[in-house]
PDB file of N, CA and C in Angstrom:
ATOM      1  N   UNK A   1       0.829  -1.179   0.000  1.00  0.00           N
ATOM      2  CA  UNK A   1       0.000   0.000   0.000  1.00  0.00           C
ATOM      3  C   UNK A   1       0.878   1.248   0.000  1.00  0.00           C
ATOM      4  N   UNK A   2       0.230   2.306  -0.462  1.00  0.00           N
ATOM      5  CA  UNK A   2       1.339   3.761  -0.588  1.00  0.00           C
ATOM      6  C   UNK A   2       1.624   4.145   0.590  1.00  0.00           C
ATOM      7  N   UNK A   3       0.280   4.013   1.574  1.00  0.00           N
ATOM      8  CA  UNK A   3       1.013   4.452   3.021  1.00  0.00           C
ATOM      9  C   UNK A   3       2.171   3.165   3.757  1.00  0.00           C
ATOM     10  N   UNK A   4       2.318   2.617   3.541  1.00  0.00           N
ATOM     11  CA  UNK A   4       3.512   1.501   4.067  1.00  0.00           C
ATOM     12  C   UNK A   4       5.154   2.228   3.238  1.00  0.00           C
ATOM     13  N   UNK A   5       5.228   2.885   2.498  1.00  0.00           N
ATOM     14  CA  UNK A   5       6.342   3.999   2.082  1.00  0.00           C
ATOM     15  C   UNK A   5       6.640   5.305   2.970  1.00  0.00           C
ATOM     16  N   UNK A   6       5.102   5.610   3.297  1.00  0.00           N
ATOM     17  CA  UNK A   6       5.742   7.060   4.107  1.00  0.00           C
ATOM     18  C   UNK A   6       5.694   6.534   5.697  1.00  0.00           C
ATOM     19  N   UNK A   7       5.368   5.564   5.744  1.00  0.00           N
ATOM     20  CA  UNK A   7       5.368   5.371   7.468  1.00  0.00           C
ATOM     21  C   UNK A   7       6.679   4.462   7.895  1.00  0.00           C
ATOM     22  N   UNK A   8       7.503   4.516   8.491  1.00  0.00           N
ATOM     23  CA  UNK A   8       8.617   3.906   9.204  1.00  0.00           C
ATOM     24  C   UNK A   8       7.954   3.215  10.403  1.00  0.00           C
ATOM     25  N   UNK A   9       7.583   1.915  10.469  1.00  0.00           N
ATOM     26  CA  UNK A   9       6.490   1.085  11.187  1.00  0.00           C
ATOM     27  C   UNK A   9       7.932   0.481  12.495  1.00  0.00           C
ATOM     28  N   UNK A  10       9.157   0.939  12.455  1.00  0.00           N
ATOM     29  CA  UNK A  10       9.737   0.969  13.193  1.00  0.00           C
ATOM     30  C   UNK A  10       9.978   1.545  14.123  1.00  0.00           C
ATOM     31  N   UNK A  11       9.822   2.583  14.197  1.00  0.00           N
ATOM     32  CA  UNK A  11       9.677   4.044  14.989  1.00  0.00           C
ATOM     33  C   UNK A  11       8.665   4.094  15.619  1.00  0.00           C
ATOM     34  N   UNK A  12       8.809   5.053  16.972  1.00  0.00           N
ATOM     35  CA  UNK A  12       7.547   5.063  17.715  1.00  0.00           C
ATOM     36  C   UNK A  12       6.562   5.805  17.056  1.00  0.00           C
ATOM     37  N   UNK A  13       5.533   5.815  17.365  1.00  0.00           N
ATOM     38  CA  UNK A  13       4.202   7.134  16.710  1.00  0.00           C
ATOM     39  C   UNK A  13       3.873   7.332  18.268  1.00  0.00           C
ATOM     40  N   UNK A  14       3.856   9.297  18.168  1.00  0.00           N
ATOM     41  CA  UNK A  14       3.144   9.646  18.930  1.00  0.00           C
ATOM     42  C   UNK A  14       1.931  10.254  18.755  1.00  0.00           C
ATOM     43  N   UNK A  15       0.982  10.100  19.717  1.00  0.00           N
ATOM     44  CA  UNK A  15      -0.221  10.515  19.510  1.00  0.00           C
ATOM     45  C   UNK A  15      -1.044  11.084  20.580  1.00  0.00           C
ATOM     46  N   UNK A  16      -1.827  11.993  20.603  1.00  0.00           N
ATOM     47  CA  UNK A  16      -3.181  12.398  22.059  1.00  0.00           C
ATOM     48  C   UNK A  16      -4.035  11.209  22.368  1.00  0.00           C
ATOM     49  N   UNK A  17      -4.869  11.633  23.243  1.00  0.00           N
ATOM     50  CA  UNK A  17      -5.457  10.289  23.696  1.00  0.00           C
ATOM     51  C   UNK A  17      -6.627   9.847  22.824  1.00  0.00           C
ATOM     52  N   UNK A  18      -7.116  10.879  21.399  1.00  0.00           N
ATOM     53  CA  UNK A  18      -7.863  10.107  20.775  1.00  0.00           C
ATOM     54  C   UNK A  18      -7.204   8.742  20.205  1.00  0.00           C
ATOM     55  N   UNK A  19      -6.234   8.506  19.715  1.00  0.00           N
ATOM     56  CA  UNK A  19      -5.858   7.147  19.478  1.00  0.00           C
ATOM     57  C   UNK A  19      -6.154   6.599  20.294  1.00  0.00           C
ATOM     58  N   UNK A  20      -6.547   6.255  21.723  1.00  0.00           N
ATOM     59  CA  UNK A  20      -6.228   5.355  22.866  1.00  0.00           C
ATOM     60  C   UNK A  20      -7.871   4.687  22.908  1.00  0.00           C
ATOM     61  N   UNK A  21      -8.473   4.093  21.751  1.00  0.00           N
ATOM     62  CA  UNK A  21      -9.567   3.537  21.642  1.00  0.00           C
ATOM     63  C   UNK A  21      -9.359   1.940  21.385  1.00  0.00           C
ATOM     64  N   UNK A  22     -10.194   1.223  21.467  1.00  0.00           N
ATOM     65  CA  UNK A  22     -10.075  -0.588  21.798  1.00  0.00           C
ATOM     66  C   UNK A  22      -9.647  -1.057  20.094  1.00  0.00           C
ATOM     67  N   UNK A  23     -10.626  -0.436  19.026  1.00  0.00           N
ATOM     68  CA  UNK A  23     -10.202  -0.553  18.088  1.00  0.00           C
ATOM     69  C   UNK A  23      -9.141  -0.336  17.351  1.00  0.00           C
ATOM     70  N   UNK A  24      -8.162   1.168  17.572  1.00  0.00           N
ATOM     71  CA  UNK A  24      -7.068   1.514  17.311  1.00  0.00           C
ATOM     72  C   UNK A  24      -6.191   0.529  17.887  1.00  0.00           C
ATOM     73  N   UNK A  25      -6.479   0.545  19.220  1.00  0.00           N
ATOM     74  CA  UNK A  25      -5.023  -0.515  19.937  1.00  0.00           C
ATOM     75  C   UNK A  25      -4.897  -2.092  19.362  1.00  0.00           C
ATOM     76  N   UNK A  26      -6.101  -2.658  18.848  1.00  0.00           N
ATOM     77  CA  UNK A  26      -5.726  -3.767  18.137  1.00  0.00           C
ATOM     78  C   UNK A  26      -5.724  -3.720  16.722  1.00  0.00           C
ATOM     79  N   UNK A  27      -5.411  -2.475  16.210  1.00  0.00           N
ATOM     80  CA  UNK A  27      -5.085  -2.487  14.716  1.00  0.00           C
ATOM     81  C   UNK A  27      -3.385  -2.146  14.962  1.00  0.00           C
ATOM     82  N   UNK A  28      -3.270  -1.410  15.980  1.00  0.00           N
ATOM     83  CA  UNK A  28      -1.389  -1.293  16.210  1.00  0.00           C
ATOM     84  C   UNK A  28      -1.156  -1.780  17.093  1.00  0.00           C
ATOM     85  N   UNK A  29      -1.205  -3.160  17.282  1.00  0.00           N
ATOM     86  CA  UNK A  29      -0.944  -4.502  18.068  1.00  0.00           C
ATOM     87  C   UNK A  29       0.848  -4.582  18.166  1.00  0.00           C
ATOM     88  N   UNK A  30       0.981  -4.593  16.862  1.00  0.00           N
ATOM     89  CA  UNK A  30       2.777  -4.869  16.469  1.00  0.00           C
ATOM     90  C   UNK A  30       3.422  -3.534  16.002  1.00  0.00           C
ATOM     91  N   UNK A  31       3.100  -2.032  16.649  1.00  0.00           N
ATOM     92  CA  UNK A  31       3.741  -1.214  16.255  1.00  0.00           C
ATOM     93  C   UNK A  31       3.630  -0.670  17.663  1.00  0.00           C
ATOM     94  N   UNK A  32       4.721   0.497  17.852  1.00  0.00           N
ATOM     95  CA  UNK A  32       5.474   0.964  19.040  1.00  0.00           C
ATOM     96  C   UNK A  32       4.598   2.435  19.298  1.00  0.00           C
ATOM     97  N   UNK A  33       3.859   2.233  20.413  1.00  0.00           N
ATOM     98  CA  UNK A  33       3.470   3.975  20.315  1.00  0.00           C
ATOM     99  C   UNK A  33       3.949   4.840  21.935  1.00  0.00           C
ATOM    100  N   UNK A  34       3.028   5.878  21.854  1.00  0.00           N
ATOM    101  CA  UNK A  34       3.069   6.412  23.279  1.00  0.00           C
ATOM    102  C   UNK A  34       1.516   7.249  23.174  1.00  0.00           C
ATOM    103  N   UNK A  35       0.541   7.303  24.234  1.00  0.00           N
ATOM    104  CA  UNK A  35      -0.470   8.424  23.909  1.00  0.00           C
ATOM    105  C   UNK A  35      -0.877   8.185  25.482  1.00  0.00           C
ATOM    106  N   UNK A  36      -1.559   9.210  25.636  1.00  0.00           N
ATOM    107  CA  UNK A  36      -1.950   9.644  26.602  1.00  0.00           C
ATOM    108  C   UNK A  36      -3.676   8.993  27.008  1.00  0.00           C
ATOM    109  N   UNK A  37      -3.628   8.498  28.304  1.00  0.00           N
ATOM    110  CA  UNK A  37      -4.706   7.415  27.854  1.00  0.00           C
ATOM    111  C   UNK A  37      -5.804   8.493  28.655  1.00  0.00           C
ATOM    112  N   UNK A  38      -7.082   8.586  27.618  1.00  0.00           N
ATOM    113  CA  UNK A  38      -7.897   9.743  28.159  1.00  0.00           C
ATOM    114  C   UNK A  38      -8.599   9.188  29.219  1.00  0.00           C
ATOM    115  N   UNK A  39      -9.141  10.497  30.102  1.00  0.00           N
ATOM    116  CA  UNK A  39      -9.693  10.015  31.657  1.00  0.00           C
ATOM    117  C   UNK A  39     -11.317   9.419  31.710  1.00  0.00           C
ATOM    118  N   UNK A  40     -11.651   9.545  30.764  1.00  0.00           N
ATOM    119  CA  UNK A  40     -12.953   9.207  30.507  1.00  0.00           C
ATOM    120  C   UNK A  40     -12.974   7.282  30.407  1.00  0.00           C
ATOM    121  N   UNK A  41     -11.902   7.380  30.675  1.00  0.00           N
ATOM    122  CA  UNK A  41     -11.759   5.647  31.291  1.00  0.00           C
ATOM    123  C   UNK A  41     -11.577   5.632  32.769  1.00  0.00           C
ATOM    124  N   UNK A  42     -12.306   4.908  32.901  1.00  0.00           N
ATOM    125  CA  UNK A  42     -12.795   4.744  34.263  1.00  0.00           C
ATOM    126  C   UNK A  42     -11.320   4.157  35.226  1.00  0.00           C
ATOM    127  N   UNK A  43     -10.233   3.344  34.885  1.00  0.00           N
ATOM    128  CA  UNK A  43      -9.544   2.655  35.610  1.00  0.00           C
ATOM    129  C   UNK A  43      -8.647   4.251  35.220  1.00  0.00           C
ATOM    130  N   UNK A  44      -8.330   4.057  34.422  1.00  0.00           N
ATOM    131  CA  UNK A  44      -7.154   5.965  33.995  1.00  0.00           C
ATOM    132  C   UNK A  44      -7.682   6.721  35.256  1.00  0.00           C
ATOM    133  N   UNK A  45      -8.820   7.263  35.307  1.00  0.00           N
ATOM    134  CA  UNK A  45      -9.341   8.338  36.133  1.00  0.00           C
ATOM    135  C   UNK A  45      -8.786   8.093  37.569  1.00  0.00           C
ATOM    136  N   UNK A  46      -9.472   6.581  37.878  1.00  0.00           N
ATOM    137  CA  UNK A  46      -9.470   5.935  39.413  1.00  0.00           C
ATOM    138  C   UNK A  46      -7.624   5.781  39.625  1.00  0.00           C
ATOM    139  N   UNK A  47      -6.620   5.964  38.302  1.00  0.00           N
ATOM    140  CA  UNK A  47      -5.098   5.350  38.730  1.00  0.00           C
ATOM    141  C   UNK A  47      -4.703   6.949  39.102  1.00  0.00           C
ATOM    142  N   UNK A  48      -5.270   7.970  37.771  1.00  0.00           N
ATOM    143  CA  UNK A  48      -4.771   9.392  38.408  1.00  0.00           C
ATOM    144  C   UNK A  48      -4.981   9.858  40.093  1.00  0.00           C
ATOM    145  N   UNK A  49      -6.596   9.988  40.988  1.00  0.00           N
ATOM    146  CA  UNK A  49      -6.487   9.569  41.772  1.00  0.00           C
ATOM    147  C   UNK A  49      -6.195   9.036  43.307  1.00  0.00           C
ATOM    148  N   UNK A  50      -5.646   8.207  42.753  1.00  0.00           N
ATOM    149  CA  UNK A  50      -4.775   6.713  43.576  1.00  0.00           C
ATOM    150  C   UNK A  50      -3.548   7.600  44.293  1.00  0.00           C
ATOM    151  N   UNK A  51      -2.827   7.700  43.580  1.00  0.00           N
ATOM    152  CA  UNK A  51      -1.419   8.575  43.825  1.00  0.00           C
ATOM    153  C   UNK A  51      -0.915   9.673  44.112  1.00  0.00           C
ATOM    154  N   UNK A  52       0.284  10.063  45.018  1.00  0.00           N
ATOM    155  CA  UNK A  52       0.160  11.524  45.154  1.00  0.00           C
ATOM    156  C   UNK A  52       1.905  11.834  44.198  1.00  0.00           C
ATOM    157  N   UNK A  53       1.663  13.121  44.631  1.00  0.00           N
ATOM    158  CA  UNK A  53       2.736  13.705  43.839  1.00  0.00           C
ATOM    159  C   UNK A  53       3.969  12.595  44.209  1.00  0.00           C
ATOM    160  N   UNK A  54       4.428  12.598  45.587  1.00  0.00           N
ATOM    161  CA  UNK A  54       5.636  12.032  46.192  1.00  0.00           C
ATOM    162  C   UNK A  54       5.588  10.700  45.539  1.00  0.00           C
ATOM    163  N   UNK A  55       4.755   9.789  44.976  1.00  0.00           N
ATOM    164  CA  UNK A  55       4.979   8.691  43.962  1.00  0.00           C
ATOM    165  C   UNK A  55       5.396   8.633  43.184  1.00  0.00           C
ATOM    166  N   UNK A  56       5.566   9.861  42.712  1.00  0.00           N
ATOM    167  CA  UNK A  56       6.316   9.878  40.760  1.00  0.00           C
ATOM    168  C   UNK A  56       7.718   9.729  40.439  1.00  0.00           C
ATOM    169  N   UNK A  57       7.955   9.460  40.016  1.00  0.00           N
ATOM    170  CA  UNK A  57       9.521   8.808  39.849  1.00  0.00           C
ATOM    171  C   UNK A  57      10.153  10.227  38.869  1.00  0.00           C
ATOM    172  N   UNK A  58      11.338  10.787  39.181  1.00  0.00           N
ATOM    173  CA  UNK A  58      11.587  11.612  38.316  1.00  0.00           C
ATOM    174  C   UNK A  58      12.202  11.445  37.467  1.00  0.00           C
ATOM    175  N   UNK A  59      11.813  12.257  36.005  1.00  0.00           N
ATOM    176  CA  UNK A  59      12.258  12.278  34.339  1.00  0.00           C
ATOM    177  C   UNK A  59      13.715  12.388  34.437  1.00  0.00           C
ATOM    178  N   UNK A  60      14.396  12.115  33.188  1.00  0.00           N
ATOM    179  CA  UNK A  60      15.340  12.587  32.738  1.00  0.00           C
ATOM    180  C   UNK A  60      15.879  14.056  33.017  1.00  0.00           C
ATOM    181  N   UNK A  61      14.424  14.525  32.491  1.00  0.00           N
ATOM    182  CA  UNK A  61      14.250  15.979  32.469  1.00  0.00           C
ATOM    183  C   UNK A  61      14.280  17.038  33.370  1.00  0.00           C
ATOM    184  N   UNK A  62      14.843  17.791  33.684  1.00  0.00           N
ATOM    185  CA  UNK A  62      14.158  18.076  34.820  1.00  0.00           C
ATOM    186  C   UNK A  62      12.866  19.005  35.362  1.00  0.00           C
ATOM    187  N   UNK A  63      12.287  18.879  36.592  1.00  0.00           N
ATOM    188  CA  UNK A  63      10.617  19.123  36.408  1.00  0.00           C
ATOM    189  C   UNK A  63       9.929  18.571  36.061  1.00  0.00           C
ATOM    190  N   UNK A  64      10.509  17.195  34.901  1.00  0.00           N
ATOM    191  CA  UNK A  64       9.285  16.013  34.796  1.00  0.00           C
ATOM    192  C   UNK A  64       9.342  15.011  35.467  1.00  0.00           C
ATOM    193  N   UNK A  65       8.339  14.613  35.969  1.00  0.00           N
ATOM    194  CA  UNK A  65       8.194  13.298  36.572  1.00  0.00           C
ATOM    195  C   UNK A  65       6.945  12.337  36.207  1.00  0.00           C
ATOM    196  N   UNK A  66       6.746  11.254  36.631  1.00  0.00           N
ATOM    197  CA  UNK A  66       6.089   9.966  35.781  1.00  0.00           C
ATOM    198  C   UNK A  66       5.651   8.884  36.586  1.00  0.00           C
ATOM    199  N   UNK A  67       4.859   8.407  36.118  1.00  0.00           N
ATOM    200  CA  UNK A  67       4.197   7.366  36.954  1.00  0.00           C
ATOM    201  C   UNK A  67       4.058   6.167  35.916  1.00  0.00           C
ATOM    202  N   UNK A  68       4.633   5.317  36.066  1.00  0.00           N
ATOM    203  CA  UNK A  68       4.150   4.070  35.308  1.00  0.00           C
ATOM    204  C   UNK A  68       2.926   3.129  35.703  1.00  0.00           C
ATOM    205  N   UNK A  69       2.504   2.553  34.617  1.00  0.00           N
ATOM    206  CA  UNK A  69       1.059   2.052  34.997  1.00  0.00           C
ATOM    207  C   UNK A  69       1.059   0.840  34.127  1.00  0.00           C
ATOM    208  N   UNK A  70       0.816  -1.118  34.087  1.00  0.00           N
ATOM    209  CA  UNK A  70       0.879  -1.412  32.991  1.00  0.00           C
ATOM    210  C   UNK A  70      -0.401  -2.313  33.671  1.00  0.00           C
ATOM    211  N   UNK A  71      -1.571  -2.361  32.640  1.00  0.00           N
ATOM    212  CA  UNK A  71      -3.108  -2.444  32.787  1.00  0.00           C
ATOM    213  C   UNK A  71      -3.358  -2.974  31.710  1.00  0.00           C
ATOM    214  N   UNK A  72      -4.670  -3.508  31.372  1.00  0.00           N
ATOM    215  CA  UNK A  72      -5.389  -4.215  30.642  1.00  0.00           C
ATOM    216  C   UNK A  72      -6.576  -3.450  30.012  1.00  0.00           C
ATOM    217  N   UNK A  73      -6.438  -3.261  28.478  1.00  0.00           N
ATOM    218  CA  UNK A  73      -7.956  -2.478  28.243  1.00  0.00           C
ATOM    219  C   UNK A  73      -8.185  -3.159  26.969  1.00  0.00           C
ATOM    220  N   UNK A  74      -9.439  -3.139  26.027  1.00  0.00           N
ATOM    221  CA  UNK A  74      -9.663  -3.845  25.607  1.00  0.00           C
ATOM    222  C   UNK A  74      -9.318  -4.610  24.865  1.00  0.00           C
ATOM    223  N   UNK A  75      -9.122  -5.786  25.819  1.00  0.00           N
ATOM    224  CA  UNK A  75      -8.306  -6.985  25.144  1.00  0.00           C
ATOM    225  C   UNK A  75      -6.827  -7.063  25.387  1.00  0.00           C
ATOM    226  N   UNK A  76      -5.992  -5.910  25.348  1.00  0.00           N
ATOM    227  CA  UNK A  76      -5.020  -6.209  24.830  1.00  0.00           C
ATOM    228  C   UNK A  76      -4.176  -5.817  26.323  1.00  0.00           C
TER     229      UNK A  76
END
C-alpha cells in the first residue's frame, strides 16, 4: 500500500489520547506507540487519583516526573 512507504512502522508514533480507543489498539498490536490514555476511562481516572505527587519517579528531564502504569484495556 502507498502508506507503508511514508510510514517507518519501526519508529515510535506519537499521539493524544484520541488514538487510545479498543479498536485503534488492536489495529497497532505490532507497532510501538506512546499516547496519553484519556480520563474518561474509568480505571485511567481511578489510577490518576490513587497517587500523590511524592509517587512519581523523576524524568530525565528536569521538572518532569512519571508514573508508570501497565493495565489491561480492551483486550489487549
Amino acid at each position: 500500500m502507498e502508506y507503508d512507504k511514508q510510514i517507518d512502522f519501526e519508529s515510535i508514533m506519537l499521539a493524544d489520547s484520541a488514538l487510545y480507543r479498543e479498536s485503534n489498539l488492536k489495529l497497532m498490536s505490532n507497532m510501538k506507540w506512546i499516547s496519553r490514555v484519556p480520563l474518561s476511562i474509568k480505571k485511567a481516572k481511578n489510577l490518576v487519583k490513587a497517587f500523590t505527587s511524592t509517587e512519581l519517579k523523576p524524568g530525565e528531564i528536569k521538572g518532569y516526573n512519571y508514573q508508570e502504569e501497565k493495565v489491561f484495556y480492551g483486550g489487549i
